[in-house]
C-alpha atoms as a PDB file:
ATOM      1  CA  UNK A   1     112.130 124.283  72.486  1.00  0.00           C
ATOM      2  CA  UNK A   2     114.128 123.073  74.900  1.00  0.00           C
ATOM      3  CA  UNK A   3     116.990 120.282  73.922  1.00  0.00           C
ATOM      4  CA  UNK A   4     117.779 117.692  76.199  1.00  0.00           C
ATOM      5  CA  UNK A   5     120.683 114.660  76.217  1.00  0.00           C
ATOM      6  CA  UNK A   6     120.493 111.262  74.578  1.00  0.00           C
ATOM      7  CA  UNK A   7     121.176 110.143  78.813  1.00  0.00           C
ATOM      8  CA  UNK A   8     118.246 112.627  79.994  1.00  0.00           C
ATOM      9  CA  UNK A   9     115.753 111.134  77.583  1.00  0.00           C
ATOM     10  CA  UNK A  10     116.856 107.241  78.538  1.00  0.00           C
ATOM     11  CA  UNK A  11     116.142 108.335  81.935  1.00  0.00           C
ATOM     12  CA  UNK A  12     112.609 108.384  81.264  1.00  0.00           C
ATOM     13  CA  UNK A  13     110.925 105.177  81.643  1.00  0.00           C
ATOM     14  CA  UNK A  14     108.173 105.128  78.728  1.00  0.00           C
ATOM     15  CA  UNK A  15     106.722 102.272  78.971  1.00  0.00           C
ATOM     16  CA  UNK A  16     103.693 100.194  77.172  1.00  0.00           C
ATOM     17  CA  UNK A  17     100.823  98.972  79.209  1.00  0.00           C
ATOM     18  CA  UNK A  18      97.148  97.784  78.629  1.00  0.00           C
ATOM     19  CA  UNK A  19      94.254  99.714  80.715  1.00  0.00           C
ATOM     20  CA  UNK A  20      92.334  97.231  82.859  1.00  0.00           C
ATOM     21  CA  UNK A  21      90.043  99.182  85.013  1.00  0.00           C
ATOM     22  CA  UNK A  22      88.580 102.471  84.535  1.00  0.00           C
ATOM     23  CA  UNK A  23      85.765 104.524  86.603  1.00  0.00           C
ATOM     24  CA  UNK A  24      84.556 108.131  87.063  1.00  0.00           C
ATOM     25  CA  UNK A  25      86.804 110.306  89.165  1.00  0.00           C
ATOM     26  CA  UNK A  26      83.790 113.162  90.198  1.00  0.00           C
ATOM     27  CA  UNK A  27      86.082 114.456  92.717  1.00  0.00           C
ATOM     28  CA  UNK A  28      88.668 115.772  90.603  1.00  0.00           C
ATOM     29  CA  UNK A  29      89.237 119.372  89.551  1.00  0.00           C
ATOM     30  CA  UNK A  30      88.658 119.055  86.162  1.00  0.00           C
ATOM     31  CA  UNK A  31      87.017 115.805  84.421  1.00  0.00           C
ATOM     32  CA  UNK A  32      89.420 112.582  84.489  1.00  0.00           C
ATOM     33  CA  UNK A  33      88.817 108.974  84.936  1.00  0.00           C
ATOM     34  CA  UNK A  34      90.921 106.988  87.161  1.00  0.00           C
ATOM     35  CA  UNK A  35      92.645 104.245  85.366  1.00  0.00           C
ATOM     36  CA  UNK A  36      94.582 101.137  86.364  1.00  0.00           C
ATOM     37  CA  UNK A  37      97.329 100.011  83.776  1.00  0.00           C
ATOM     38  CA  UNK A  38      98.639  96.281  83.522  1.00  0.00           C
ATOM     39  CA  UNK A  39     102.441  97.408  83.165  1.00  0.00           C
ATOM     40  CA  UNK A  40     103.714  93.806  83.024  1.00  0.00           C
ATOM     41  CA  UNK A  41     105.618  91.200  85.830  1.00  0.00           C
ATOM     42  CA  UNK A  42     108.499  93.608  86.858  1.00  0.00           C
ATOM     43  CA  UNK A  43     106.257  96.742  87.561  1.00  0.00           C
ATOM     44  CA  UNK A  44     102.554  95.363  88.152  1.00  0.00           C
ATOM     45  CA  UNK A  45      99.103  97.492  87.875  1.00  0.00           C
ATOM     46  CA  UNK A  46      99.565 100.871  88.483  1.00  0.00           C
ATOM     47  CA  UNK A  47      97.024 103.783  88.739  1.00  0.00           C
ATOM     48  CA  UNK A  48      96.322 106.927  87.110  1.00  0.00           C
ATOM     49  CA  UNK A  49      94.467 110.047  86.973  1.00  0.00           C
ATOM     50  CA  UNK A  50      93.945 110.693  83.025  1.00  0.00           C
ATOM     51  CA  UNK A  51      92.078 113.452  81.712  1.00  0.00           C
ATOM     52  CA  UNK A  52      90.156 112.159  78.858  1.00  0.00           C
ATOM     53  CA  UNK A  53      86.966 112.306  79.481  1.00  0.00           C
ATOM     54  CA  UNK A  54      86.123 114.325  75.903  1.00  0.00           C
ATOM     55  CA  UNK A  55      87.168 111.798  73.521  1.00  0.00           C
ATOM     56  CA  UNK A  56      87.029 108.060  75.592  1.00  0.00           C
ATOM     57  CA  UNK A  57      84.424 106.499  77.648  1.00  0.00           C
ATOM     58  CA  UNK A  58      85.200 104.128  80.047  1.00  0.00           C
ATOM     59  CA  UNK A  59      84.381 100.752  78.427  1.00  0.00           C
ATOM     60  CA  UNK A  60      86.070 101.296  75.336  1.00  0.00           C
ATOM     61  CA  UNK A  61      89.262 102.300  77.255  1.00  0.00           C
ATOM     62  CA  UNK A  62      89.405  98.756  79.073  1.00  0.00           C
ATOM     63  CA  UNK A  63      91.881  96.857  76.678  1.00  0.00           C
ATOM     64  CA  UNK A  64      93.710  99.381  75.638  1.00  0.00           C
ATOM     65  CA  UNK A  65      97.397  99.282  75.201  1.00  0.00           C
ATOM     66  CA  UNK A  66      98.582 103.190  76.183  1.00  0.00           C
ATOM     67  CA  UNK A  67     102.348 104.381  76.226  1.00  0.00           C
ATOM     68  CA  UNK A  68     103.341 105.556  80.324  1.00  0.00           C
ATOM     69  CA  UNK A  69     105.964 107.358  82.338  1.00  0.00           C
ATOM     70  CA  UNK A  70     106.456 104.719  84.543  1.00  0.00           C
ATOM     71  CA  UNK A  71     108.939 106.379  86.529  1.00  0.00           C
ATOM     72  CA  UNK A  72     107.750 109.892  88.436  1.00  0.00           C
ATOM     73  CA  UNK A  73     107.058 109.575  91.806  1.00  0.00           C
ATOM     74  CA  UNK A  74     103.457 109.066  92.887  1.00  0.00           C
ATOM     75  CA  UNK A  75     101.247 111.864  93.441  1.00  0.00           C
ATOM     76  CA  UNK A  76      98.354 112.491  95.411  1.00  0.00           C
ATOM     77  CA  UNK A  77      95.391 114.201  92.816  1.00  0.00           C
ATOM     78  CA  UNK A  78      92.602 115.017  95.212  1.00  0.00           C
ATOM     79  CA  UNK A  79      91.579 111.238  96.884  1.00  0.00           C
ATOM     80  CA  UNK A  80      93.393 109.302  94.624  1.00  0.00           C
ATOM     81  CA  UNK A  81      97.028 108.414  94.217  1.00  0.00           C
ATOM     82  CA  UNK A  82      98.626 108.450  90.556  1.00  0.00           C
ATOM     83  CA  UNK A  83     101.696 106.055  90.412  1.00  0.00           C
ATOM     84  CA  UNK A  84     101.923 106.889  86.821  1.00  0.00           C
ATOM     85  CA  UNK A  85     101.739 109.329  83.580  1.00  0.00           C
ATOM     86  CA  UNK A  86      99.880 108.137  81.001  1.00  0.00           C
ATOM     87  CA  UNK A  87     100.720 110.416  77.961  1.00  0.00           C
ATOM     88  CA  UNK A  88      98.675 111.392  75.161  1.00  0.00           C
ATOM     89  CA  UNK A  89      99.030 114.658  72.594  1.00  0.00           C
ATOM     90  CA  UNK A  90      96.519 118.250  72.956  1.00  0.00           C
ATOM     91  CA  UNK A  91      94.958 118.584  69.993  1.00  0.00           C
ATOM     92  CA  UNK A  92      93.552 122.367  69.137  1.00  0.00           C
ATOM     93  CA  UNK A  93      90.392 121.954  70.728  1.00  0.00           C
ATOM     94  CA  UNK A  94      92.033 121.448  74.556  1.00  0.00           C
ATOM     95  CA  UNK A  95      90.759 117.273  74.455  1.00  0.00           C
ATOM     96  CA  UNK A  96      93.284 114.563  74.735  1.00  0.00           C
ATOM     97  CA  UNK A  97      94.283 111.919  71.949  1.00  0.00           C
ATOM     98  CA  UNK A  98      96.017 108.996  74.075  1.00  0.00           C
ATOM     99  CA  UNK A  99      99.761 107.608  72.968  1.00  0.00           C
ATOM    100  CA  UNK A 100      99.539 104.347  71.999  1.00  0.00           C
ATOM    101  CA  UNK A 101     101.509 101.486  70.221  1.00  0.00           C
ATOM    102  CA  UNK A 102     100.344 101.022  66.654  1.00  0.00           C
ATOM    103  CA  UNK A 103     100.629  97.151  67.204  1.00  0.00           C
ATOM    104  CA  UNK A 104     100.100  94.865  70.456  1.00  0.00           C
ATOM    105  CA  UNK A 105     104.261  94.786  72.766  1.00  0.00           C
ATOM    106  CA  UNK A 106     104.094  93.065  75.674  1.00  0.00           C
ATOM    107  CA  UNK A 107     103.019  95.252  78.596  1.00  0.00           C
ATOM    108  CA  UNK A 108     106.157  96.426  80.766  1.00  0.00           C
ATOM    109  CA  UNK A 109     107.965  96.894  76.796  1.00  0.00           C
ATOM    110  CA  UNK A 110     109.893  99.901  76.890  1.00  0.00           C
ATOM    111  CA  UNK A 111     110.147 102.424  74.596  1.00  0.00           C
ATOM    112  CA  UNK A 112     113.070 102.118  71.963  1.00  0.00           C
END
């Protein structure tokens, strides 16, 4: 494992927001959704390519407060252009379990 600074990790911006739109994304490599996060006044709605199709279907996503990097530079993923990370943890069987607050922040709240 790599071992980084207290200043390299404050340099990340993980930040809370709540999901507010999600639909299909059939044109992607492999199965993702394409998902617009509610990151608060100073940063707005941002989007995202998130693959997690296996364990989330779209309506139960909408509402749903996730933790983001908020500050990589957008990136274009096939048509669509992902203005954020939103992070989540592999478990053994290759499907994504999303990061998320354990109790409602306000969205934009960074991580402490």
């Amino acid at each position: 494992m790599n071992t980084i600074t207290m200043q390299t990790f404050e340099s990340v911006e993980l930040r809370a927001g709540t999901i507010r739109r999600v639909e299909p994304f059939p044109e992607a490599r492999k199965p993702a959704y394409k998902i617009w996060v509610d990151l608060g006044d100073e940063l707005g709605v941002k989007k995202s390519s998130a693959q997690v199709t296996d364990l989330y279907d779209p309506e139960e996503l909408i509402g749903t407060q996730v933790v983001c990097v908020a500050n990589f530079p957008p990136r274009q993923i096939g048509t669509f252009m992902s203005e954020v990370l939103i992070t989540g943890f592999y478990r053994d069987d290759g499907a994504v379990v999303l990061a998320q607050p354990d109790r409602d922040v306000p969205d934009g709240a960074r991580l402490a």
